[in-house]
Protein backbone atom coordinates (compact mmCIF):
# COMPACT_ATOMS: atom_id res chain seq x y z
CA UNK A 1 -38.98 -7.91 8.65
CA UNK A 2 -40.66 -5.47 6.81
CA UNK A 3 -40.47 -2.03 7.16
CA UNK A 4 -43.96 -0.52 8.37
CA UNK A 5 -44.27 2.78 5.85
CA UNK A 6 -46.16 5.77 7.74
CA UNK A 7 -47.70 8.35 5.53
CA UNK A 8 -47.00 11.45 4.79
CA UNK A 9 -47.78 14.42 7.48
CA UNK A 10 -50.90 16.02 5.19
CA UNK A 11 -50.37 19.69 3.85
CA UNK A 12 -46.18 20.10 4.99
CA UNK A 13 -43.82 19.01 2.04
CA UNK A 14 -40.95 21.54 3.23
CA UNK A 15 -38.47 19.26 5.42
CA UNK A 16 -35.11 20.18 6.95
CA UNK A 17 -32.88 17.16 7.84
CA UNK A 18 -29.53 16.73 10.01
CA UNK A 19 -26.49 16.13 8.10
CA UNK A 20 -26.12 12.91 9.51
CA UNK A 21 -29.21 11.43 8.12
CA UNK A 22 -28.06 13.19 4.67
CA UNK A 23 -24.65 11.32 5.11
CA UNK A 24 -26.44 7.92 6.49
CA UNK A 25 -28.91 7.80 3.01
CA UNK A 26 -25.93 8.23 0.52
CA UNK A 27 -24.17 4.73 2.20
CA UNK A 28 -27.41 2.88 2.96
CA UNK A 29 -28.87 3.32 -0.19
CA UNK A 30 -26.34 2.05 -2.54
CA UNK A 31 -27.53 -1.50 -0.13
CA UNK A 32 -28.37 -4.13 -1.65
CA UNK A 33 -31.69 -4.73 0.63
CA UNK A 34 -34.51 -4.04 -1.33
CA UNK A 35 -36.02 -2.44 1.81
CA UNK A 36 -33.32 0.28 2.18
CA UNK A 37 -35.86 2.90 0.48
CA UNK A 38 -38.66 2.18 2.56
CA UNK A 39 -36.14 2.14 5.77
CA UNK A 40 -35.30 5.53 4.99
CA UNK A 41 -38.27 6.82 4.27
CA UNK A 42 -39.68 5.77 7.57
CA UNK A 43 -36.90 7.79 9.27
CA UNK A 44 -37.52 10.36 7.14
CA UNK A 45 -40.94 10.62 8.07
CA UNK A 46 -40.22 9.79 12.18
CA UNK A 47 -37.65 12.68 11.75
CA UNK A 48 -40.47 15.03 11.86
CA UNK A 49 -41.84 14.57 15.02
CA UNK A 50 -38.09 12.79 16.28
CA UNK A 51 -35.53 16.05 15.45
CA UNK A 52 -33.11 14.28 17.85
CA UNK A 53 -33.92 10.47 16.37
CA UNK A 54 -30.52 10.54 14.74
CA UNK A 55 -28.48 10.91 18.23
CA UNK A 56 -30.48 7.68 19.80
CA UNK A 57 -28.19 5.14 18.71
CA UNK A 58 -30.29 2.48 20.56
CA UNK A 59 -32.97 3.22 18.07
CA UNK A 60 -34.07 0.12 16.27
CA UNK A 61 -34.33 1.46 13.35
CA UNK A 62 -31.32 3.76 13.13
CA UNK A 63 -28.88 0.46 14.24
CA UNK A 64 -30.38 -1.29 11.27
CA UNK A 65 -29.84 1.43 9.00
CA UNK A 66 -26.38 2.19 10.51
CA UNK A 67 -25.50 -2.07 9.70
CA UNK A 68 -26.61 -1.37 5.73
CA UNK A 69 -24.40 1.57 5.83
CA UNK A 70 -20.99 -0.13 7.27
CA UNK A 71 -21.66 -2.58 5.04
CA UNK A 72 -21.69 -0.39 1.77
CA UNK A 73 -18.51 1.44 3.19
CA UNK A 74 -16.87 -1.98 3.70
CA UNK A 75 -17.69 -3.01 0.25
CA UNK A 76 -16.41 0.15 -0.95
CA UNK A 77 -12.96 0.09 0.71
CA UNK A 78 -12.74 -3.74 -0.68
CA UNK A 79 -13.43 -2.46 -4.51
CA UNK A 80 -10.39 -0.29 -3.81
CA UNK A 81 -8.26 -2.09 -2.18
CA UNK A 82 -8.91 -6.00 -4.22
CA UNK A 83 -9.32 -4.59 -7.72
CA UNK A 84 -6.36 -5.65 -9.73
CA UNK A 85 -6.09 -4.47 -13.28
CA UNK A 86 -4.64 -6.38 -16.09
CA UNK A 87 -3.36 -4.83 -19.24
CA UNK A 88 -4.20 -6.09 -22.77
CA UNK A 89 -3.82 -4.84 -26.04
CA UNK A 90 -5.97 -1.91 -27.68
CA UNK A 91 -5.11 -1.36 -31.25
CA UNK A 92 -1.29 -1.21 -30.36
CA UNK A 93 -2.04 0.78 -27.03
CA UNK A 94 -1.91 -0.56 -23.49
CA UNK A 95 -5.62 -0.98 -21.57
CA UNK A 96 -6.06 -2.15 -18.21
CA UNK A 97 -9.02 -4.26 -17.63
CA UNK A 98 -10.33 -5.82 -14.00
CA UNK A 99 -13.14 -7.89 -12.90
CA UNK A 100 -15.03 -7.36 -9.62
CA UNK A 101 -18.10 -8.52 -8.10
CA UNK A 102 -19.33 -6.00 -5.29
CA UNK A 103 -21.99 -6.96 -2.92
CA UNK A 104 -23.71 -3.50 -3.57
CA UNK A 105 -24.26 -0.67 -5.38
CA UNK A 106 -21.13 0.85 -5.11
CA UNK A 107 -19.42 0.51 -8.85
CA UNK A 108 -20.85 4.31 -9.83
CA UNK A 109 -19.91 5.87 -6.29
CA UNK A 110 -15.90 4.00 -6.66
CA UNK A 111 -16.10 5.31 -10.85
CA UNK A 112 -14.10 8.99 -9.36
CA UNK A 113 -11.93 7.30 -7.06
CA UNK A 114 -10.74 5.31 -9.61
CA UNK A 115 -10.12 8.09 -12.43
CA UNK A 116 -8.31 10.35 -9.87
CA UNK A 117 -6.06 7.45 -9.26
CA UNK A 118 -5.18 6.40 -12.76
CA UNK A 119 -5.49 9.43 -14.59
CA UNK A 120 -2.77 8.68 -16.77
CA UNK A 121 -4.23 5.28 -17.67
CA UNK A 122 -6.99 3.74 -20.28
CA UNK A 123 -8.94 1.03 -18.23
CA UNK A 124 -12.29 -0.85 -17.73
CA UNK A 125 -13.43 -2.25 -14.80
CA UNK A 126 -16.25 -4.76 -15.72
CA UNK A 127 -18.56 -6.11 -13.03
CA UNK A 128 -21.88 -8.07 -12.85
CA UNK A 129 -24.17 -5.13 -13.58
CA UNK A 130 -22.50 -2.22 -15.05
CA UNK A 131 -19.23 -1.28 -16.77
CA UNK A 132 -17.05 1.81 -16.45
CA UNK A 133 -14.61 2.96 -18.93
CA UNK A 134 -11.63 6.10 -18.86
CA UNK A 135 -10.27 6.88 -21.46
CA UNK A 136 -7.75 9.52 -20.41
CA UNK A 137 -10.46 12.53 -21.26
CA UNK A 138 -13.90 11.28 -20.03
CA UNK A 139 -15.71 8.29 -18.11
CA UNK A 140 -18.20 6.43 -20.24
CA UNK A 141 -20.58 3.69 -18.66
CA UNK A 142 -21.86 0.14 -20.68
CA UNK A 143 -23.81 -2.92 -19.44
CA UNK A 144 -22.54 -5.77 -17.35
CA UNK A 145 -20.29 -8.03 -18.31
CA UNK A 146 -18.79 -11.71 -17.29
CA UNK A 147 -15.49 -12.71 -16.11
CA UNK A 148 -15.01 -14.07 -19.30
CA UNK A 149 -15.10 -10.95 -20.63
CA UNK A 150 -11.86 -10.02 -18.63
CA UNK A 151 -8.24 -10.84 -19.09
CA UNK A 152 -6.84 -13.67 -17.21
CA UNK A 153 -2.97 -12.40 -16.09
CA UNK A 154 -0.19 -10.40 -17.88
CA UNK A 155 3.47 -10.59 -17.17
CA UNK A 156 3.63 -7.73 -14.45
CA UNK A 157 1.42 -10.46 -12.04
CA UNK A 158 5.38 -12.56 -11.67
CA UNK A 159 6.57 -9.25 -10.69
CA UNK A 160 3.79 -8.21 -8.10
CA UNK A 161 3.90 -12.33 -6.57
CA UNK A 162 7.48 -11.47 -6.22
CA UNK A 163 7.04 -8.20 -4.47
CA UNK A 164 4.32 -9.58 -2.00
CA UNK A 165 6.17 -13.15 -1.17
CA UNK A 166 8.93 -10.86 -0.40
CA UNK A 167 6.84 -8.59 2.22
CA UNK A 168 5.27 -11.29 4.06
CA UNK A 169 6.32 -11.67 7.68
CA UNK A 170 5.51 -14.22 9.87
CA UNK A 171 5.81 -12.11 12.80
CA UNK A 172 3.07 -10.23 11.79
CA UNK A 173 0.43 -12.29 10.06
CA UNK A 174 -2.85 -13.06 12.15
CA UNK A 175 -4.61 -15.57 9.96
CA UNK A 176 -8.01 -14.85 11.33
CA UNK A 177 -7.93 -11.18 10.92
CA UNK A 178 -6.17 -11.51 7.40
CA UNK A 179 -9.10 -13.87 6.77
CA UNK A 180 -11.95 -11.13 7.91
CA UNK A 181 -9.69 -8.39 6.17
CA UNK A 182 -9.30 -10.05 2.97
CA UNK A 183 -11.92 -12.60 2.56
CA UNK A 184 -11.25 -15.84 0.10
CA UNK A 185 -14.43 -14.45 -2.06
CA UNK A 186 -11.72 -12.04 -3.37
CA UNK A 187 -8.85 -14.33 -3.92
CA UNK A 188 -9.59 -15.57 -7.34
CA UNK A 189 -9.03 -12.39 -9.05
CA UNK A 190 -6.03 -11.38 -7.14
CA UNK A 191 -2.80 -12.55 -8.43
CA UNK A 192 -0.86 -12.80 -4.86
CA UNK A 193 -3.37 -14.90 -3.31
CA UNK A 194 -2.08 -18.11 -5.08
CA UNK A 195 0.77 -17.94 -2.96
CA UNK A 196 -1.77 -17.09 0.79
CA UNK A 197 -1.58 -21.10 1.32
CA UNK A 198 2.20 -22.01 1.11
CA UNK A 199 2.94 -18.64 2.65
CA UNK A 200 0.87 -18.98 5.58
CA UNK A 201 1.98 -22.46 6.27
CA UNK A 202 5.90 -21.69 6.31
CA UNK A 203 4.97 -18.89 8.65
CA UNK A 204 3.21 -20.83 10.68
CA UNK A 205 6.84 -22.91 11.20
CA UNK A 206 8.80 -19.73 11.49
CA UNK A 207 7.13 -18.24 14.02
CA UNK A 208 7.28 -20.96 16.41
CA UNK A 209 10.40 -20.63 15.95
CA UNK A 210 10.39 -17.38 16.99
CA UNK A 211 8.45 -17.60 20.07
CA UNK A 212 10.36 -20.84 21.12
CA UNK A 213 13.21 -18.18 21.25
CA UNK A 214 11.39 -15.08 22.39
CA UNK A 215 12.01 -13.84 25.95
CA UNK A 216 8.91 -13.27 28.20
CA UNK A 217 8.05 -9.66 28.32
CA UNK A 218 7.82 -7.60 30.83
CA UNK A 219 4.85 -6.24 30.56
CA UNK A 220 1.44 -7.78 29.84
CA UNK A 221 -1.50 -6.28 27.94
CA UNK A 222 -4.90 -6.57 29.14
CA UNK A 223 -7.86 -7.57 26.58
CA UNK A 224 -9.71 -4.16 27.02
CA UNK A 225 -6.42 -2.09 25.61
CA UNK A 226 -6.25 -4.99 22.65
CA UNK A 227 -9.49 -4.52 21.81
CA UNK A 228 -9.70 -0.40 22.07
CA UNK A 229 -6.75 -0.60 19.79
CA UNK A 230 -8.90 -2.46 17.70
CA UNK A 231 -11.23 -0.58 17.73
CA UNK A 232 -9.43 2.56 17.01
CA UNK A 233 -8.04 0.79 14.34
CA UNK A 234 -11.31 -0.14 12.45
CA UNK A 235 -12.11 3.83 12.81
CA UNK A 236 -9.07 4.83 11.02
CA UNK A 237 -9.55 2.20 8.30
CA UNK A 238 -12.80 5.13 7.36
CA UNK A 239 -10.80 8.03 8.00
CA UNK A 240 -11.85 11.39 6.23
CA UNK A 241 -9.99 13.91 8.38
CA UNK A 242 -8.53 15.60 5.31
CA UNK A 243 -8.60 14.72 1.76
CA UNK A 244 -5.84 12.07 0.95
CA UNK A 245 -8.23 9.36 1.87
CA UNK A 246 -9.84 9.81 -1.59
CA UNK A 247 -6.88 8.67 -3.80
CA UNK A 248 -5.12 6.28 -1.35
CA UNK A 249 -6.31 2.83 -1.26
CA UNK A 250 -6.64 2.72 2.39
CA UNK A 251 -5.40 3.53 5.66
CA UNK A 252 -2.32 1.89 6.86
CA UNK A 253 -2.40 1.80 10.52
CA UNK A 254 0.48 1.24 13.27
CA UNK A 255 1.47 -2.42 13.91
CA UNK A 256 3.55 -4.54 16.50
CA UNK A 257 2.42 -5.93 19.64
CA UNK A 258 0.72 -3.90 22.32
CA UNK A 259 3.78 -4.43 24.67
CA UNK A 260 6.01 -2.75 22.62
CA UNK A 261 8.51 -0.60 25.13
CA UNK A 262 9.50 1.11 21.41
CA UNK A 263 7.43 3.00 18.88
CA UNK A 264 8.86 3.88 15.45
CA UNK A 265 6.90 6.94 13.66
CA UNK A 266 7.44 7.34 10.06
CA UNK A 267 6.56 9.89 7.43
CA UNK A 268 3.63 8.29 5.53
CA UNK A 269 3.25 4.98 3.64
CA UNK A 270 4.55 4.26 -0.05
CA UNK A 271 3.80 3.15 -2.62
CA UNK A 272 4.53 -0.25 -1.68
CA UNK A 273 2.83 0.28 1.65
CA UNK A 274 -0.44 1.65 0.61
CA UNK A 275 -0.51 -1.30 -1.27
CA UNK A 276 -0.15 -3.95 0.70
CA UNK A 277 -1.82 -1.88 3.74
CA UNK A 278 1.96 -2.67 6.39
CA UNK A 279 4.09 -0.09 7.33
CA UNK A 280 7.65 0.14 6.48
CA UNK A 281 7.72 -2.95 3.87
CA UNK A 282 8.94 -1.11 0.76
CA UNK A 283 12.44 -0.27 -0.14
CA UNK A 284 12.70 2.61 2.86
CA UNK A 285 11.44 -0.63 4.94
CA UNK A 286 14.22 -2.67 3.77
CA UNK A 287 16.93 0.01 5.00
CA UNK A 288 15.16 0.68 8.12
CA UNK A 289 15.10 -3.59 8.99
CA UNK A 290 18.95 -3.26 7.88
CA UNK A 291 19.76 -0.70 10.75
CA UNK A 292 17.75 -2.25 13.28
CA UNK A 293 19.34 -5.71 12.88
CA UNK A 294 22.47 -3.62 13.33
CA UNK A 295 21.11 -1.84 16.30
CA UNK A 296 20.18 -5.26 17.46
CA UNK A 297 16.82 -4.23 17.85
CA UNK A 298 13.87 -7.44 16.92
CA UNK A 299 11.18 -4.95 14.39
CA UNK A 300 9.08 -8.44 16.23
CA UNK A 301 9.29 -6.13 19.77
CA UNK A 302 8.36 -2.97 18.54
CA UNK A 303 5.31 -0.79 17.01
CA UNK A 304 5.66 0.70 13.80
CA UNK A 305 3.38 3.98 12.41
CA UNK A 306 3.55 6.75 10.72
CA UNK A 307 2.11 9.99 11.16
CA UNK A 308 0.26 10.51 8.30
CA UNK A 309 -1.66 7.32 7.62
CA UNK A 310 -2.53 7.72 3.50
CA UNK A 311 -0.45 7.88 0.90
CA UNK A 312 -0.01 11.49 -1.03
CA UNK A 313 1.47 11.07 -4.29
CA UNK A 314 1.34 12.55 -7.72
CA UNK A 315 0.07 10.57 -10.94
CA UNK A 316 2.75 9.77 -14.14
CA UNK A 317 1.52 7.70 -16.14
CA UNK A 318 0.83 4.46 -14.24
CA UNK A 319 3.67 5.60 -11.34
CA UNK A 320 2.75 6.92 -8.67
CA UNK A 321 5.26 9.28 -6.80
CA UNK A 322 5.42 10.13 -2.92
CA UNK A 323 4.30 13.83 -2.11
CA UNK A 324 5.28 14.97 1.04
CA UNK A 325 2.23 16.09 3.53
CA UNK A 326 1.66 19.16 4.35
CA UNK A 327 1.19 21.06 7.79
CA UNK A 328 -2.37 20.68 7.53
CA UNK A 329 -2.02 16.87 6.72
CA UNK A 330 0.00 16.73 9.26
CA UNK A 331 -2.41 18.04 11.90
CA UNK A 332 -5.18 16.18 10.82
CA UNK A 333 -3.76 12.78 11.37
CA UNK A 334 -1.84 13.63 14.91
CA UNK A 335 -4.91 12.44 16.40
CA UNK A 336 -4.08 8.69 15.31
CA UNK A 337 -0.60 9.23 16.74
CA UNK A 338 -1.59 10.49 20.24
CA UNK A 339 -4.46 7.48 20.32
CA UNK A 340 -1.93 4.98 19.61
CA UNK A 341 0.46 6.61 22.39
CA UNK A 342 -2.18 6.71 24.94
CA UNK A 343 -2.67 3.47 24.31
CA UNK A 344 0.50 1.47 24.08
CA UNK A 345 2.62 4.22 26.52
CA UNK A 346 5.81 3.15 25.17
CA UNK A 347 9.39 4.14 27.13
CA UNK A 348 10.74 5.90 24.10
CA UNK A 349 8.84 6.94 20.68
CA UNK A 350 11.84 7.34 17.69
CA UNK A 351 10.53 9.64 14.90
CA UNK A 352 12.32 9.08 11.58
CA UNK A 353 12.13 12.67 9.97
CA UNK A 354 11.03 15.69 10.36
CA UNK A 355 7.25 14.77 9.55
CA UNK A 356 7.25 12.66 12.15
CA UNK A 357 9.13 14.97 14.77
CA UNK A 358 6.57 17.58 14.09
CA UNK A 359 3.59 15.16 14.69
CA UNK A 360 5.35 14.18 17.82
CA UNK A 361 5.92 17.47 19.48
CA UNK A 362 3.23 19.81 17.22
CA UNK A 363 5.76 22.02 15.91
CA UNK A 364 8.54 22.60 13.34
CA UNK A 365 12.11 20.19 14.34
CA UNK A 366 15.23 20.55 12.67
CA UNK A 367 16.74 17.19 12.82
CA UNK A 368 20.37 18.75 12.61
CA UNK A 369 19.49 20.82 16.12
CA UNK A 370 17.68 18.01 17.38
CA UNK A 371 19.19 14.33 16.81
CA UNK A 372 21.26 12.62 19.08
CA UNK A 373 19.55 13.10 22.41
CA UNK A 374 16.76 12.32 24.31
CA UNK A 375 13.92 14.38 24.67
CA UNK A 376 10.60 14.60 26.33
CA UNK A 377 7.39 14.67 24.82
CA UNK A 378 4.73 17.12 25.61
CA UNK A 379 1.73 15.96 28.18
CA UNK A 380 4.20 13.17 29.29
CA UNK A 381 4.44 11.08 27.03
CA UNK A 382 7.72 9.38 27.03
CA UNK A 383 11.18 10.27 25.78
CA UNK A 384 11.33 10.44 22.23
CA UNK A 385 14.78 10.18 19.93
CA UNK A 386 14.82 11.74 16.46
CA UNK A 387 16.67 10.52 13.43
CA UNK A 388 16.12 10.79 9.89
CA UNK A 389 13.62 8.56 7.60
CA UNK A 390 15.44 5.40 6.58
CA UNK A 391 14.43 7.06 2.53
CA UNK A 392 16.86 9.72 3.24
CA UNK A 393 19.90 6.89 3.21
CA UNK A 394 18.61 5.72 -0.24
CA UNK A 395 18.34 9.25 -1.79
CA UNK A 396 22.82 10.12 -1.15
CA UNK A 397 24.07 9.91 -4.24
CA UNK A 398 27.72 9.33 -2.97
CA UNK A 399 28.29 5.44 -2.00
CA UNK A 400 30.62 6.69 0.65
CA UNK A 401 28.45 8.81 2.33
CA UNK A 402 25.68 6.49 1.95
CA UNK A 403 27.31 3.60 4.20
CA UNK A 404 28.56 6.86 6.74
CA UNK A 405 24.82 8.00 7.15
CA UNK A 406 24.10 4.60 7.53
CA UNK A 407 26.29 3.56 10.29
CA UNK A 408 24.99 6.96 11.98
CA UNK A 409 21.71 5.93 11.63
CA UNK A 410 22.16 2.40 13.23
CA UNK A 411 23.94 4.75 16.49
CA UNK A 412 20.30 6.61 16.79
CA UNK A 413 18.50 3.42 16.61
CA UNK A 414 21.04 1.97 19.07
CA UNK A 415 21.09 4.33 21.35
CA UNK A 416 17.24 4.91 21.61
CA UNK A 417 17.53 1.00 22.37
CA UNK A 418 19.38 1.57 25.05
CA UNK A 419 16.99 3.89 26.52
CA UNK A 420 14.62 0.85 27.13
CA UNK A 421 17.12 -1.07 28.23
């Protein structure tokens, strides 16, 4: 219903608010309600006399407040991660152009997000009520616009259906939750989603196949663990623990069932990970699904992370190269790691490279001293196995010792196997 105003305390104007509220007002007021304003100004005014009203999270109020806010952050993470530009032609230079329709407010609050992660590029994103253009030097704002007014494909859309046909994997699609992740209001201006019907239906098939075959495992997951992983999960997808959540377009979290007696730890997603929001499914990924069907190891049976969960890259142009994280990256984003370890407790945790080592253990590894045997990790957790990052393989220049490293890789994985075993 409405929101009951109170007035104004007479003769005080001075008012010192917690942070949170501060932090609560910048997401709930980009709402869409037209009540927002008049919902925070009643907490505003209740803060007076309430200094603690923002740790009662029974509060009425506050829980309605809190809903408008998750719902503007939600909104926010879709702009980033469903906006698809299209280039067209500007007076013989490229300019990318996309169409979105946000639920709220948020087209001004996404406008630096956007220019920090295409610099290098000229584009418009056009939407319902407002416009925003870069032009390499400055951002410039113009009225709404219609889909009309946008582009309809280019020739890089073949390329990108390609890509994402190629990525899919039955083994890990969960219709409803791609459903509630990537809702069908989206689909029409994404390129890849023409192919969500036919791909969901042949993966359907192939994964009966797969669990016709499957052996029963041997240990079974209770619903409270599934559903603090999802939880956990859902946090990370809002994660701010250091900066690289600002350019990435979201978190990519650990996947594989909850059962999994193996965990594989990476560096940090790609390019083609941050992307399409799955670990391991870009050219590293390829190499690394090589060596385990080597190892004999199903990627079905295990869970796959990495330790820093955002991609860090630098800008050229429209590329976008991979940056490795730094120490304090590193730190910030061991807290996923040891959640996800608490939670699935698996017999042996494999960390490809020395990013993921140190996120493991919390100090510097040499892979050199330290590959090839097993090893305990601190508090308990397991034995752990290091090897090297599956993009190590793909960076040898020599063809030789390419398919030598290789083989040695597919021992590690094999032999951490057989620690399970």
């Amino acid at each position: 219903g409405d929101a009951s105003t109170p007035a104004p305390v007479p003769g005080q104007t001075a008012l010192s608010v917690p942070r949170a509220f501060v932090d609560l007002a910048r997401s709930a007021a980009l709402h869409r309600d037209p009540q927002r304003f008049a919902l925070l100004y009643t907490l505003l005014i209740r803060l007076r006399t309430q200094p603690k009203l923002m740790e009662d999270r029974a509060d009425p109020l506050l829980r309605r407040l809190d809903q408008l806010a998750k719902q503007v952050r939600r909104d926010i993470h879709k702009m980033r991660a469903f906006l698809r530009f299209r280039e067209i032609d500007d007076d013989g230079q490229p300019r990318y152009v996309a169409w979105f329709e946000p639920e709220h407010h948020i087209v001004r609050h996404n406008a630096g997000f956007f220019v920090d992660r295409f610099a290098g590029m000229r584009w418009s994103i056009l939407t319902p009520e407002v416009s925003i253009h870069w032009d390499g030097r400055a951002l410039s704002e113009g009225p709404g616009a219609s889909k009309a007014d946008a582009p309809e494909g280019d020739p890089t859309e073949e390329v990108w259906k390609t890509y994402y046909a190629s990525i899919f994997n039955p083994a890990r699609v969960k219709i409803g939750a791609m459903l509630k992740e990537m809702p069908k209001k989206y689909w029409k201006n994404m390129p890849e989603t023409a192919l969500v019907p036919g791909l969901i239906a042949g993966a359907q098939a192939r994964e009966s196949g797969m669990v016709a075959t499957a052996e029963t495992r041997s240990r079974a997951i209770g619903g409270n663990i599934e559903a603090a992983w999802a939880a956990l999960r859902d946090e990370a997808m809002h994660c701010t623990r250091c900066h690289l959540y600002r350019h990435a377009t979201q978190t990519v979290f650990g996947e594989g069932p909850l059962s999994a007696t193996m965990m594989f730890v990476g560096e940090q997603p790609g390019d083609h990970e941050d992307l399409a929001g799955h670990p391991f499914v870009g050219p590293a990924g390829q190499v690394f699904d090589q060596a385990l069907a080597q190892a004999g190891i199903d990627r079905a049976e295990t869970y796959v992370t990495n330790a820093v969960k955002h991609f860090k890259f630098e800008a050229r142009g429209k590329r976008r190269i991979h940056a490795k994280p730094n120490a304090g990256e590193i730190e910030a984003c061991r807290w996923w790691i040891e959640q996800e370890q608490m939670l699935l407790k698996p017999r042996v945790t494999v960390a490809l490279g020395a990013t993921a080592a140190r996120s493991l253990f919390g100090r510097v590894v040499t892979i050199g001293r330290e590959r090839g045997r097993e090893l305990a990790l601190p508090d308990g957790g397991g034995s752990a196995w290091i090897t090297v990052h599956p993009s190590y393989l793909l960076r040898l220049p020599d063809e030789a010792a390419k398919q030598a490293e290789f083989a040695r890789f597919v021992d590690d994985l094999r032999a951490a196997h057989a620690l399970v075993a």
